[in-house]
N, C-alpha and C. Protein backbone atom coordinates (compact mmCIF):
# COMPACT_ATOMS: atom_id res chain seq x y z
N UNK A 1 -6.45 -7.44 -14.82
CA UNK A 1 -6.64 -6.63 -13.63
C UNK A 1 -6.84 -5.18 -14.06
N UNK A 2 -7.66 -4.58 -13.35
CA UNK A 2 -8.11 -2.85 -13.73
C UNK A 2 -7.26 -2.37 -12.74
N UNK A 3 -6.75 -1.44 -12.87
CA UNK A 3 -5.94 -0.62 -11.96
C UNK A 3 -6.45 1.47 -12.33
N UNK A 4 -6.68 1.71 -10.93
CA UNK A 4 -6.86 2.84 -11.29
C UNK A 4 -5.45 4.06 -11.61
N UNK A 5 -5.59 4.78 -12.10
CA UNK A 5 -4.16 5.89 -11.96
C UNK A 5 -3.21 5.16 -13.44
N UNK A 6 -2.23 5.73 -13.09
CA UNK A 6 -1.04 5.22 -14.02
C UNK A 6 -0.41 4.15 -13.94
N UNK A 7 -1.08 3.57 -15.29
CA UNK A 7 -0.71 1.70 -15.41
C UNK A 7 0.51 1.48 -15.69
N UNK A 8 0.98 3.10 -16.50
CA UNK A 8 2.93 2.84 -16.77
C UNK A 8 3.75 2.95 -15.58
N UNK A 9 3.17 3.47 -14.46
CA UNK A 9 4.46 2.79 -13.52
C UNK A 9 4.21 1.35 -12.60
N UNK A 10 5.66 0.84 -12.77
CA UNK A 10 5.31 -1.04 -12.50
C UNK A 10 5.07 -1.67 -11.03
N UNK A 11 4.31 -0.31 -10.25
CA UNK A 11 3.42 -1.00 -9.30
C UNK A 11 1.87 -0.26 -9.31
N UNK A 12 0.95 -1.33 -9.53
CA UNK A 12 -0.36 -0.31 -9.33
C UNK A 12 -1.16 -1.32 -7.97
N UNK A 13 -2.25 -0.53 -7.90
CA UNK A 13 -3.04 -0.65 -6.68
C UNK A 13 -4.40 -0.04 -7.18
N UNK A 14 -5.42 -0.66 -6.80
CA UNK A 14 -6.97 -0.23 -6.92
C UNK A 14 -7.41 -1.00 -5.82
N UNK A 15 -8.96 -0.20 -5.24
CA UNK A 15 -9.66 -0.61 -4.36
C UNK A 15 -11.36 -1.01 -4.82
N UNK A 16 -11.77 -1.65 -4.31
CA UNK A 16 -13.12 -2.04 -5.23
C UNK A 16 -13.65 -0.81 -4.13
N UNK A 17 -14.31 0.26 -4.60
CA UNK A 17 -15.23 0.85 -3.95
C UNK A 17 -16.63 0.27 -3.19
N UNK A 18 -17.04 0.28 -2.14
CA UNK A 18 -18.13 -0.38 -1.61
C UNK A 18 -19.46 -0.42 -1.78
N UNK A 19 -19.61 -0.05 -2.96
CA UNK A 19 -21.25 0.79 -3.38
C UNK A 19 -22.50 -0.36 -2.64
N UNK A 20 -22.09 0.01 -1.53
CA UNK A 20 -23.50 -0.54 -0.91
C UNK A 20 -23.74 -0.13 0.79
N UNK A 21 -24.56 -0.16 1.16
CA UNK A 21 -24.20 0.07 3.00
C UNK A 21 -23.30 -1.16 3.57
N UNK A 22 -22.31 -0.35 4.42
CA UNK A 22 -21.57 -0.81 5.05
C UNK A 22 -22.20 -0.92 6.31
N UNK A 23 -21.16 -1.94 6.93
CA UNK A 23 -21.60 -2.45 8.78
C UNK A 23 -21.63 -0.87 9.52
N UNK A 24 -22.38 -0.47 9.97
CA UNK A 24 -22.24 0.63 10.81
C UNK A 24 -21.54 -0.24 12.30
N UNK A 25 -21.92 -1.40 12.68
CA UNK A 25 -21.26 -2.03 13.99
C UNK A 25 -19.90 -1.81 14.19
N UNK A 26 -19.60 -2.57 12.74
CA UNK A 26 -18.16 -2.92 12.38
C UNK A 26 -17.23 -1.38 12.53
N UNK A 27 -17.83 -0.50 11.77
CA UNK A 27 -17.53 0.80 11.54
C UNK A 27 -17.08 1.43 12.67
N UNK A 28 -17.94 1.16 14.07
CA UNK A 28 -17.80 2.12 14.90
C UNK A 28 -17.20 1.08 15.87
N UNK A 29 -16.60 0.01 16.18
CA UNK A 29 -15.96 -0.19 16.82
C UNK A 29 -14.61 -1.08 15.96
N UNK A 30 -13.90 -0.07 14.52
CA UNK A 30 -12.81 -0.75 13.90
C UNK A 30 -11.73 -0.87 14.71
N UNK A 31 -11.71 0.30 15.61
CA UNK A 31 -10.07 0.45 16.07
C UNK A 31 -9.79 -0.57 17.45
N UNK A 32 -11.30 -1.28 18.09
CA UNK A 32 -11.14 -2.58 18.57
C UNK A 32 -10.72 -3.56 17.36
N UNK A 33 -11.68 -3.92 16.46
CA UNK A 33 -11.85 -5.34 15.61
C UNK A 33 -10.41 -5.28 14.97
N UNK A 34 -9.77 -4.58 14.46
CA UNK A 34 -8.11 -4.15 13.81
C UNK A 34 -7.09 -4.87 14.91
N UNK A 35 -7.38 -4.88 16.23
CA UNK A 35 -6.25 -4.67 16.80
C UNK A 35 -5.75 -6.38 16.76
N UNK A 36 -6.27 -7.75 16.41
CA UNK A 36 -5.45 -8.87 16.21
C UNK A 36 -5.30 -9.11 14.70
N UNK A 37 -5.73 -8.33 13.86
CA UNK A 37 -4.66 -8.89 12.98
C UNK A 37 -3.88 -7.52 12.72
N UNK A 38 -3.74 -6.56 13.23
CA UNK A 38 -2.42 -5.41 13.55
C UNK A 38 -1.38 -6.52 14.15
N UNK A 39 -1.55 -7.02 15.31
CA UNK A 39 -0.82 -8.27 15.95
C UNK A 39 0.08 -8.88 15.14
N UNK A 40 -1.04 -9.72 14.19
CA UNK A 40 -0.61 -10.81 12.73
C UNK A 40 0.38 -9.82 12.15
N UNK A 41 -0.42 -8.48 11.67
CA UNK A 41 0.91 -8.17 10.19
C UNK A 41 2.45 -8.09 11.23
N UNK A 42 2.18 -6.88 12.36
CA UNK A 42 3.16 -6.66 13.13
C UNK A 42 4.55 -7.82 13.08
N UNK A 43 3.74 -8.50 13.70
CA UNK A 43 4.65 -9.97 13.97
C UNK A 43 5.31 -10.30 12.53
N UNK A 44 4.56 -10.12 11.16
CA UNK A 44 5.39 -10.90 9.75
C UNK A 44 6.10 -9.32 9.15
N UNK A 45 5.94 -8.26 10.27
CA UNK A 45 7.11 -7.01 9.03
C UNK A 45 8.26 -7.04 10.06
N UNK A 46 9.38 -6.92 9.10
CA UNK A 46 10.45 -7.05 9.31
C UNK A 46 10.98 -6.21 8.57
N UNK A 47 12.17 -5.79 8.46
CA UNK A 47 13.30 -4.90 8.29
C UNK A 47 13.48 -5.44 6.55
N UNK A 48 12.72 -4.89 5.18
CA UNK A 48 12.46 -5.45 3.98
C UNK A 48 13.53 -5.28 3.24
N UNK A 49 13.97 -3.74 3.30
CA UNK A 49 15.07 -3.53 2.22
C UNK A 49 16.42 -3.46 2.25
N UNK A 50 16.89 -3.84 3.76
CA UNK A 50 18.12 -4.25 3.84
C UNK A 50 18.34 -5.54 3.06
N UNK A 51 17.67 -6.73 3.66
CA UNK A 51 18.15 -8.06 2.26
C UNK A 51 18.38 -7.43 0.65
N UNK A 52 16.97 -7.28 0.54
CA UNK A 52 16.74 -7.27 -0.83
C UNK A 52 17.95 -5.79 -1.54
N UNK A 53 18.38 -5.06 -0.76
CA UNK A 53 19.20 -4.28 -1.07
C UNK A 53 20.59 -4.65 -1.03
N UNK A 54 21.24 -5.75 -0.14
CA UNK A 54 22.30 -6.31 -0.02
C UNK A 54 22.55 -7.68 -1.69
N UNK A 55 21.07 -8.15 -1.36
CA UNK A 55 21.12 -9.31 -2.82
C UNK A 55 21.39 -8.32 -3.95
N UNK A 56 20.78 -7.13 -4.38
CA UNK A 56 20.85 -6.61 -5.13
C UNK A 56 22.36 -5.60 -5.79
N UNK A 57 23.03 -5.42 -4.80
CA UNK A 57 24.15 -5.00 -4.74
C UNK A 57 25.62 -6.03 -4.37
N UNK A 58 25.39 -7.04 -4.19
CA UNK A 58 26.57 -7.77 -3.98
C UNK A 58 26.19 -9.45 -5.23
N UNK A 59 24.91 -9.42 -5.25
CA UNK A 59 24.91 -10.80 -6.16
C UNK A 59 23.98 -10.65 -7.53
N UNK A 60 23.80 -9.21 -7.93
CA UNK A 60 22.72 -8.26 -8.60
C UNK A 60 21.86 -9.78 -8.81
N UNK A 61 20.99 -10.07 -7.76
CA UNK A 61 19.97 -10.78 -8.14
C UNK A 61 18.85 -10.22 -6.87
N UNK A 62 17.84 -10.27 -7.37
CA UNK A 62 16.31 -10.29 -6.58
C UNK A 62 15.54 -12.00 -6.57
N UNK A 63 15.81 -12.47 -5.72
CA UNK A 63 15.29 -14.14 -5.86
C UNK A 63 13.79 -13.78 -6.02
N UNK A 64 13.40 -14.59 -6.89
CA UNK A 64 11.83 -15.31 -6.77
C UNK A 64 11.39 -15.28 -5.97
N UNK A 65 11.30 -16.09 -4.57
CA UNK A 65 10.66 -16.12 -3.48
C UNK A 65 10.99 -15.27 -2.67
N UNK A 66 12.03 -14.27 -2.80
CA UNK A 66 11.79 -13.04 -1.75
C UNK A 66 10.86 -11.79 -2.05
N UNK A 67 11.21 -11.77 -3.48
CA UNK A 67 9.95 -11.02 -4.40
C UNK A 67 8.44 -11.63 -4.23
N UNK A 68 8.08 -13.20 -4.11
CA UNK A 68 6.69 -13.33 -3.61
C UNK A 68 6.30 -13.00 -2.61
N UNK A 69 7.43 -13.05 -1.42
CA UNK A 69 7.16 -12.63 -0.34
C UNK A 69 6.82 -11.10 0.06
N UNK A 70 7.53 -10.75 -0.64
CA UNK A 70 7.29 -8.86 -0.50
C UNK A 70 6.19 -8.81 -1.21
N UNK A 71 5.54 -9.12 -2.23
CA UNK A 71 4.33 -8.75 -3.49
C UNK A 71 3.22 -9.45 -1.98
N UNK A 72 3.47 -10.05 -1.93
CA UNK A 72 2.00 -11.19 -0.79
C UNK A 72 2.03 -10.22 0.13
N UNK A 73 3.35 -9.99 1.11
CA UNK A 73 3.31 -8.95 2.67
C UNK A 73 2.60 -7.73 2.38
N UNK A 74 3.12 -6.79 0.98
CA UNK A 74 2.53 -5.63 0.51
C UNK A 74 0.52 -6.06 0.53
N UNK A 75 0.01 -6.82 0.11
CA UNK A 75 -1.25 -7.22 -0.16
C UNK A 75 -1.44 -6.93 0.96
N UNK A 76 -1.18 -7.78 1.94
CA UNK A 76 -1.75 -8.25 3.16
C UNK A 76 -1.59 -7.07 3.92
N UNK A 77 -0.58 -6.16 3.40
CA UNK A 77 -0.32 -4.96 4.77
C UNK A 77 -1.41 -3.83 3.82
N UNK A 78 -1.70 -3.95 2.76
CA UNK A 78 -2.59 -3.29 1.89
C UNK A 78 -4.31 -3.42 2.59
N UNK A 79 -4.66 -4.91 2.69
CA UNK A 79 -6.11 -4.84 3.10
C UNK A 79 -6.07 -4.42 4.54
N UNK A 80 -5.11 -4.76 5.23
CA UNK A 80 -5.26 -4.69 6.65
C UNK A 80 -5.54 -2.48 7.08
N UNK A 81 -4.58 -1.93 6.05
CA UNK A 81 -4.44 -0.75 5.91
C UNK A 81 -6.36 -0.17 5.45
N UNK A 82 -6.77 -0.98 4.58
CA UNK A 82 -7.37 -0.30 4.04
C UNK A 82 -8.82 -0.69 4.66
N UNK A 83 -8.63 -1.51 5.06
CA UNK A 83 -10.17 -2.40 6.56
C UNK A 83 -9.79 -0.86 7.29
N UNK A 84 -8.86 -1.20 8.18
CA UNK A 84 -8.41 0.17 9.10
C UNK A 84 -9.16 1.78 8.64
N UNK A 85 -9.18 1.54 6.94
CA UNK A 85 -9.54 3.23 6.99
C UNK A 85 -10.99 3.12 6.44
N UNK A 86 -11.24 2.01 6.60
CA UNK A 86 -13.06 1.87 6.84
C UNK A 86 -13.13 1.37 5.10
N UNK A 87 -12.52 1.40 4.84
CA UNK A 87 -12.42 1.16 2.82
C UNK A 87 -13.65 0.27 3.07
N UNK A 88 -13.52 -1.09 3.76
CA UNK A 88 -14.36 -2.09 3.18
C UNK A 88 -14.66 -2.62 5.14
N UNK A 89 -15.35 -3.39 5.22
CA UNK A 89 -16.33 -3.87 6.32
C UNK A 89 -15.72 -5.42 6.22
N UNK A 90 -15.50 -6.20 5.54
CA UNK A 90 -14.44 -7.72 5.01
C UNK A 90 -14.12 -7.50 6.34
N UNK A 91 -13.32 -8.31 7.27
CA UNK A 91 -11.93 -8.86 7.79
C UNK A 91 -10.66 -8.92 6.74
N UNK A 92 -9.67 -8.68 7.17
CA UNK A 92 -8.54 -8.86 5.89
C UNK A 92 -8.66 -10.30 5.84
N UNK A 93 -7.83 -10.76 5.14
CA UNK A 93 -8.21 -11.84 4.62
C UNK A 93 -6.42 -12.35 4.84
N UNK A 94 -5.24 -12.85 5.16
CA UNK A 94 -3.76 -13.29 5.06
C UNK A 94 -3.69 -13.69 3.89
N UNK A 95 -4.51 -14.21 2.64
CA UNK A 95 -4.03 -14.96 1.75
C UNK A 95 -5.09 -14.35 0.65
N UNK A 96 -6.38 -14.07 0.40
CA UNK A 96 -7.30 -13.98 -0.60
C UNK A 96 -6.82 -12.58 -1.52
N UNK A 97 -7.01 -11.83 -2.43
CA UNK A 97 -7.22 -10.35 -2.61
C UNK A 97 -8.14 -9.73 -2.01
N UNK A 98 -9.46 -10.01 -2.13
CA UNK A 98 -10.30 -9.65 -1.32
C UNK A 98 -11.22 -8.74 -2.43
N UNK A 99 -10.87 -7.69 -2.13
CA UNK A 99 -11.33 -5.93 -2.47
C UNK A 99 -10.05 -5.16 -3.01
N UNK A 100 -9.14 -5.83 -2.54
CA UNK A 100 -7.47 -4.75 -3.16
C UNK A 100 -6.77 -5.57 -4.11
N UNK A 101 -6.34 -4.75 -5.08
CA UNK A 101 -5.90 -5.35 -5.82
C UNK A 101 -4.28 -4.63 -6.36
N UNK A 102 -3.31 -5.30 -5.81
CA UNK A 102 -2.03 -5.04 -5.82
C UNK A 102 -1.05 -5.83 -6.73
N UNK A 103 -0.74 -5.35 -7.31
CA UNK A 103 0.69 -5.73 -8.24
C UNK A 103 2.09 -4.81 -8.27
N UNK A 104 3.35 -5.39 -8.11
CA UNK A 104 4.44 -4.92 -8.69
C UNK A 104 5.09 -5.31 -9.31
N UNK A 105 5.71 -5.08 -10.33
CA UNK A 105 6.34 -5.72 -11.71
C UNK A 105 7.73 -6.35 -10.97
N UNK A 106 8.19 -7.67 -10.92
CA UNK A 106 9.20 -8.64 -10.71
C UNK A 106 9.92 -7.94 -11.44
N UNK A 107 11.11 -7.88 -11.04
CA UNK A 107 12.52 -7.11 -11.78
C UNK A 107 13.57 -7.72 -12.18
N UNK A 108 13.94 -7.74 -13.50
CA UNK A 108 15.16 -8.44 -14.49
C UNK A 108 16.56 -7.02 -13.21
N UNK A 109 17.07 -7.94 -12.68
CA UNK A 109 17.98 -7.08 -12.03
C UNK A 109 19.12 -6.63 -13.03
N UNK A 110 19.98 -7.46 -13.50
CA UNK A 110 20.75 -6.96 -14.43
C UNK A 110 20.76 -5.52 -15.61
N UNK A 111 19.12 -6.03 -16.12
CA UNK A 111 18.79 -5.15 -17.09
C UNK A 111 18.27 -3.57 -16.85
N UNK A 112 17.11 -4.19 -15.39
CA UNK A 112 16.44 -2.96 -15.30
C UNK A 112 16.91 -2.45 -13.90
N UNK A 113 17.65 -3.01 -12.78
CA UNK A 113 17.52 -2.18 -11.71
C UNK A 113 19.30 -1.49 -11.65
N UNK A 114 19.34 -0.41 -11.26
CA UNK A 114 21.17 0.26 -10.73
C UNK A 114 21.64 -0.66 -10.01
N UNK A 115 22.79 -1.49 -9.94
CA UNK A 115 23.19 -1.95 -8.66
C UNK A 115 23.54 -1.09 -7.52
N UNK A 116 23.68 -0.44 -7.81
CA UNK A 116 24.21 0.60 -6.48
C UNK A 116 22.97 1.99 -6.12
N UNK A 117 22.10 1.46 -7.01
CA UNK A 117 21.00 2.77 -6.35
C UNK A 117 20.55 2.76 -5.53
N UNK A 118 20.36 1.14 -4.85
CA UNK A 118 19.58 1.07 -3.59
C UNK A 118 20.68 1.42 -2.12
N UNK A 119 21.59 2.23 -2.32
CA UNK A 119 22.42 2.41 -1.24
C UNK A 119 21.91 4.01 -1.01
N UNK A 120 20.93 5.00 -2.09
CA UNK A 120 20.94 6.19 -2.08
C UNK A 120 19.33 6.60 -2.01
N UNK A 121 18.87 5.04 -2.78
CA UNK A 121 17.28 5.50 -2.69
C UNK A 121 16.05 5.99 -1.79
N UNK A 122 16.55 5.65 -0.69
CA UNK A 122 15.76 6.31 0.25
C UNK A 122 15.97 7.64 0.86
N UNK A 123 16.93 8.05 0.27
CA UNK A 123 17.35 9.40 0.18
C UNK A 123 16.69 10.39 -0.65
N UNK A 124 16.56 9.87 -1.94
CA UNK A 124 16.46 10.18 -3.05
C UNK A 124 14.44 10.52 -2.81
N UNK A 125 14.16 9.43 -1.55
CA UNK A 125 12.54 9.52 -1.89
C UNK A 125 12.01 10.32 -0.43
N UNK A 126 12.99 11.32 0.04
CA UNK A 126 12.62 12.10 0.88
C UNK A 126 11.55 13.23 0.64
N UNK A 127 11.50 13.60 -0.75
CA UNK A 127 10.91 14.56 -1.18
C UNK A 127 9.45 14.19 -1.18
N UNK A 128 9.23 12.74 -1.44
CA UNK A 128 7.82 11.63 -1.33
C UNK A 128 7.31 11.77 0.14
N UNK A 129 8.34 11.05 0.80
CA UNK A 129 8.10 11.04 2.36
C UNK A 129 7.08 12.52 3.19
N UNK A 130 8.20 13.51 2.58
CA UNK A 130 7.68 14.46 3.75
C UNK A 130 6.26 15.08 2.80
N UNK A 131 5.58 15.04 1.73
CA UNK A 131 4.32 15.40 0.99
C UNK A 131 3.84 14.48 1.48
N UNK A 132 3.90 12.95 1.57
CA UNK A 132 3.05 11.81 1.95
C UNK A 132 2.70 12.44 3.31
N UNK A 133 3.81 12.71 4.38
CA UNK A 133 3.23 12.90 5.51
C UNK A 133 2.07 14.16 5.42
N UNK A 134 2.68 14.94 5.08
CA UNK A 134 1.38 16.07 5.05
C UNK A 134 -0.13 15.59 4.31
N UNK A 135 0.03 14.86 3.38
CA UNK A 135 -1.14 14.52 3.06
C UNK A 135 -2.12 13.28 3.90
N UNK A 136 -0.81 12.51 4.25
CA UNK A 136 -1.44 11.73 5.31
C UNK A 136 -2.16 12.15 6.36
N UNK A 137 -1.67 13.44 6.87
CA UNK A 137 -2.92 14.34 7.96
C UNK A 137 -4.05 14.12 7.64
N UNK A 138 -4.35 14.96 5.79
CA UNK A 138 -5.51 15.08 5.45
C UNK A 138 -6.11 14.03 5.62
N UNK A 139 -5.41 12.70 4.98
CA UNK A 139 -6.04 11.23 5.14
C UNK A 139 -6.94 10.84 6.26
N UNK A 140 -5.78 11.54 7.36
CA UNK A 140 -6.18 10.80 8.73
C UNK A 140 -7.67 11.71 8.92
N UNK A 141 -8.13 13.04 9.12
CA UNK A 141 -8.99 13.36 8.86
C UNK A 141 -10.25 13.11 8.14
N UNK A 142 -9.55 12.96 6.99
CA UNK A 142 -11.04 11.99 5.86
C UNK A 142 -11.39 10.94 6.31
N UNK A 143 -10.16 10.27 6.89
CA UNK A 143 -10.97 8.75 7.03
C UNK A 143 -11.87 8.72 8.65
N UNK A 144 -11.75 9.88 8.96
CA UNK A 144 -12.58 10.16 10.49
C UNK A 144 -14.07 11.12 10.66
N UNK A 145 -14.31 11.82 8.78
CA UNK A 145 -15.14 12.23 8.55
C UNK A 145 -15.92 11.24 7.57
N UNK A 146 -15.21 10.21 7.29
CA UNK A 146 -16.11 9.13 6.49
C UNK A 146 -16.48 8.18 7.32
N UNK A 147 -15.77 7.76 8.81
CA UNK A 147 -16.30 7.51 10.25
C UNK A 147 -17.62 7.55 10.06
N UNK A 148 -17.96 9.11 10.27
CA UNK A 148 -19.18 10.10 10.80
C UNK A 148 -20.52 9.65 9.55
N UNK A 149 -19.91 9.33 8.37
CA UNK A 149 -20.49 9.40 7.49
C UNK A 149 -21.48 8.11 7.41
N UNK A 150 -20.27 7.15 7.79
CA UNK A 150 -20.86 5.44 7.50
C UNK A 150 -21.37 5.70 8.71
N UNK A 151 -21.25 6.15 9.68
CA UNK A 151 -22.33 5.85 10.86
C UNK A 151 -23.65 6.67 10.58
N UNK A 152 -24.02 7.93 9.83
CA UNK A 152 -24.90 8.04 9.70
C UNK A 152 -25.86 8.07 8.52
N UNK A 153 -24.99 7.42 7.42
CA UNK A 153 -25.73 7.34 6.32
C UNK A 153 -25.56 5.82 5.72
N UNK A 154 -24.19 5.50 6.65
CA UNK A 154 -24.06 3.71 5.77
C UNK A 154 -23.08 3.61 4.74
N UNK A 155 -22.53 5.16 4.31
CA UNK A 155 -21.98 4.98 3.18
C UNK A 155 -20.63 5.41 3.23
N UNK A 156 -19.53 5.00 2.56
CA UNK A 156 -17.94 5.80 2.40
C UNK A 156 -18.42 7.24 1.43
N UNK A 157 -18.20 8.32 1.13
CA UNK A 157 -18.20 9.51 0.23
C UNK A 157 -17.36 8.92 -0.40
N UNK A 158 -17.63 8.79 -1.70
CA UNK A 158 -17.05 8.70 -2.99
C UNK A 158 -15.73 9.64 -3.14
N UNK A 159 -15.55 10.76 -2.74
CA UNK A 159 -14.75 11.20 -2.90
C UNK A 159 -13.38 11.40 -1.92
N UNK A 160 -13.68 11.18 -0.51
CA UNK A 160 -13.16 10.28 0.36
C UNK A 160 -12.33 9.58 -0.02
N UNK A 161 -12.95 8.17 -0.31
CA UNK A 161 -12.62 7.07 -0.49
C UNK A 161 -11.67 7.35 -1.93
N UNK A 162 -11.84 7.86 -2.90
CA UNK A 162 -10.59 8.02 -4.26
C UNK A 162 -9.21 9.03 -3.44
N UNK A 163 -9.49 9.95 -2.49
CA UNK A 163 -8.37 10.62 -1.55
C UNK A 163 -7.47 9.37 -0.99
N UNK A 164 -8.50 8.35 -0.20
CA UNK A 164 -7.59 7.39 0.66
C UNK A 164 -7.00 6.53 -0.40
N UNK A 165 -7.83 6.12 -0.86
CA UNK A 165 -6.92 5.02 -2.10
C UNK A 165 -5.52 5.54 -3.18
N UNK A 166 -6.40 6.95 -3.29
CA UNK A 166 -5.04 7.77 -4.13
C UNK A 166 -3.72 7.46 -2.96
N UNK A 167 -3.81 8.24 -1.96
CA UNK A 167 -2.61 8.27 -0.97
C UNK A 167 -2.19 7.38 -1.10
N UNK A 168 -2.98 6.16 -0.39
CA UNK A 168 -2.19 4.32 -0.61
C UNK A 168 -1.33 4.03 -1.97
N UNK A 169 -2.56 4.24 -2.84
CA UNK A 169 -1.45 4.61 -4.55
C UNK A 169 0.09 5.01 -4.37
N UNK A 170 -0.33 6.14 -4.34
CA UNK A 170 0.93 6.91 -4.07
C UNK A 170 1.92 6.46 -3.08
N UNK A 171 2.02 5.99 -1.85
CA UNK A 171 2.46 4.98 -1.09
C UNK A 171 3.23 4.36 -1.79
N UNK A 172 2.64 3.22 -2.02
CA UNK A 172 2.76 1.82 -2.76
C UNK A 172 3.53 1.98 -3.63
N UNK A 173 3.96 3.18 -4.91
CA UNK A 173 5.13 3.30 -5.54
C UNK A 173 6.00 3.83 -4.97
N UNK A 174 6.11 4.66 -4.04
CA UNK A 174 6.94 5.08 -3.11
C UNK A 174 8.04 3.73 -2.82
N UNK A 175 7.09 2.91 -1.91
CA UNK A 175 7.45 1.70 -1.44
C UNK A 175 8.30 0.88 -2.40
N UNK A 176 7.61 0.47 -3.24
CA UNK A 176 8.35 -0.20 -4.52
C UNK A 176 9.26 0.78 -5.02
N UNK A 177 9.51 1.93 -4.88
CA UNK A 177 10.89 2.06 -5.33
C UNK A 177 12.02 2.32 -4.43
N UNK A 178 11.86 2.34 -2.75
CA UNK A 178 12.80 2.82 -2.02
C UNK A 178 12.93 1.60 -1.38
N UNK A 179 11.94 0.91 -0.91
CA UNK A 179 11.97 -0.05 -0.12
C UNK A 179 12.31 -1.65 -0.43
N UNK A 180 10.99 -1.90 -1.28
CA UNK A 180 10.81 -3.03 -2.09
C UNK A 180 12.06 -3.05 -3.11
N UNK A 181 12.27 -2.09 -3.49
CA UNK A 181 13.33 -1.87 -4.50
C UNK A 181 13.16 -3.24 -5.59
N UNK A 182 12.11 -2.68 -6.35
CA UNK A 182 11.50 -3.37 -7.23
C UNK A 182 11.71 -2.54 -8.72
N UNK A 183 11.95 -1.21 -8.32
CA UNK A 183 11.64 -0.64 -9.79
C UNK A 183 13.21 1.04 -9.35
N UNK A 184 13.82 1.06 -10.41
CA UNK A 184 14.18 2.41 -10.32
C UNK A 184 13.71 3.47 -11.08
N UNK A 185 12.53 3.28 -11.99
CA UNK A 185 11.45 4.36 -12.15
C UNK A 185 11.00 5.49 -10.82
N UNK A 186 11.66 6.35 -10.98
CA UNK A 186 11.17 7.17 -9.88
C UNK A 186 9.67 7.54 -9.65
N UNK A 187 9.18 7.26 -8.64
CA UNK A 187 7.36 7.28 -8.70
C UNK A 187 6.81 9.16 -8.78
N UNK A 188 6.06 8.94 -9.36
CA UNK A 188 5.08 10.39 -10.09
C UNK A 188 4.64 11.02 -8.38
N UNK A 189 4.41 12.45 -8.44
CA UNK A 189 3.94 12.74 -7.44
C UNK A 189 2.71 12.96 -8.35
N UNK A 190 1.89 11.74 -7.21
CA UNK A 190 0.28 11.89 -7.97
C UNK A 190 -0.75 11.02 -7.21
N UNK A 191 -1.66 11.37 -7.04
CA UNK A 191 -2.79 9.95 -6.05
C UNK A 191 -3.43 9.33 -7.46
N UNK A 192 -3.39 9.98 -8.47
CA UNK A 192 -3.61 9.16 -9.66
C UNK A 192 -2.85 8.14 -10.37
C-alpha cells in the first residue's frame, strides 16, 4: 500500500486523486445523493472509545474483532467523508476500498499501549481538536470552491484536493490515538 505523508506514524490514509473529469451531475446535486448512505454510516456509529477504553484498562486487551470493526467503520466513514467532499464521483462502497486507502496498526496492548492513558487522552488531544476545527473552515470552503470548479471545468484542483486529504490525514491519527485508541504515539501536527 502507498500512503501519502508519514508512514512512521501507525495510522496512514491516501486518496487516489481523480485525474480525469468527474460527474458534473453527481457533483452538483452531492448533498442530495449523500443523504442515504449518511443514514447507513449514522445508524453503524456508535459511542467507539468507551468499550475499547474500558477493555483496555480493566482487561489490557484490544480484541481482534473489535479492532476489525473500528479499522472497516473508519474506511467506510472515510469514503463516505470523502464522496461528500467531492474527492471522487464512486458511491461509497460499505465493504470495497474503493479510492481510500486506510490502515491502522493493530496494537500489542501490553507492550505498546499505557493502560491508563486512555482515561486522559482526549484531553491530551485538545490541542488537535481546536487547529482541526479551524482548519476544517478552510476545508469547508475548499471543498465549495472545488464545487465551482468540477462544475465548470470537470476537475478537483490538485491542490484542493492534497488540503482535503491532508486534513482527513491529520484526522485519522487524531482518531487513532484518542478515540480508536490504537496507538499512544502522539499524532504530528501535519496534513503531511
Amino acid at each position: 500500500m502507498t500512503t501519502a505523508g508519514n508512514d512512521a506514524y501507525p495510522a496512514t490514509l491516501s486518496i487516489d486523486y481523480p485525474d480525469r473529469d468527474l460527474d458534473r451531475v453527481s457533483t452538483a446535486f452531492r448533498l442530495i445523493l449523500v443523504i442515504p448512505i449518511l443514514i447507513v454510516l449514522a445508524a453503524m456509529t456508535g459511542v467507539l472509545a468507551i468499550p475499547a477504553a474500558l477493555m483496555i484498562i480493566f482487561r489490557q486487551k484490544y480484541p481482534r474483532w473489535w479492532y476489525d470493526f473500528n479499522l472497516e467503520l473508519t474506511r467506510f466513514t472515510t469514503r463516505v467523508t470523502s464522496y461528500f467532499a467531492l474527492m471522487s464521483d464512486e458511491y461509497p462502497s460499505t465493504d470495497e476500498d474503493q479510492y481510500v486507502h486506510l490502515d491502522f496498526a493493530y496494537p500489542d496492548v501490553k507492550a505498546d499501549l499505557n493502560r491508563w492513558l486512555p482515561l486522559v487522552k482526549w484531553f491530551l488531544a485538545i490541542p488537535h481538536y481546536i487547529v482541526l476545527a479551524v482548519l476544517g473552515i478552510g476545508g469547508f470552503f475548499a471543498v465549495i470552491g472545488a464545487w465551482f470548479a468540477i462544475l465548470f471545468t470537470g476537475r478537483y484542483p490538485r491542490g484542493i484536493f492534497d488540503f482535503v486529504e491532508g486534513l482527513q490525514r491529520w484526522g485519522l491519527r487524531v482518531q487513532a490515538y484518542s478515540v480508536l485508541l490504537t496507538t499512544d504515539e502522539y499524532p504530528p501536527f501535519s496534513l503531511s
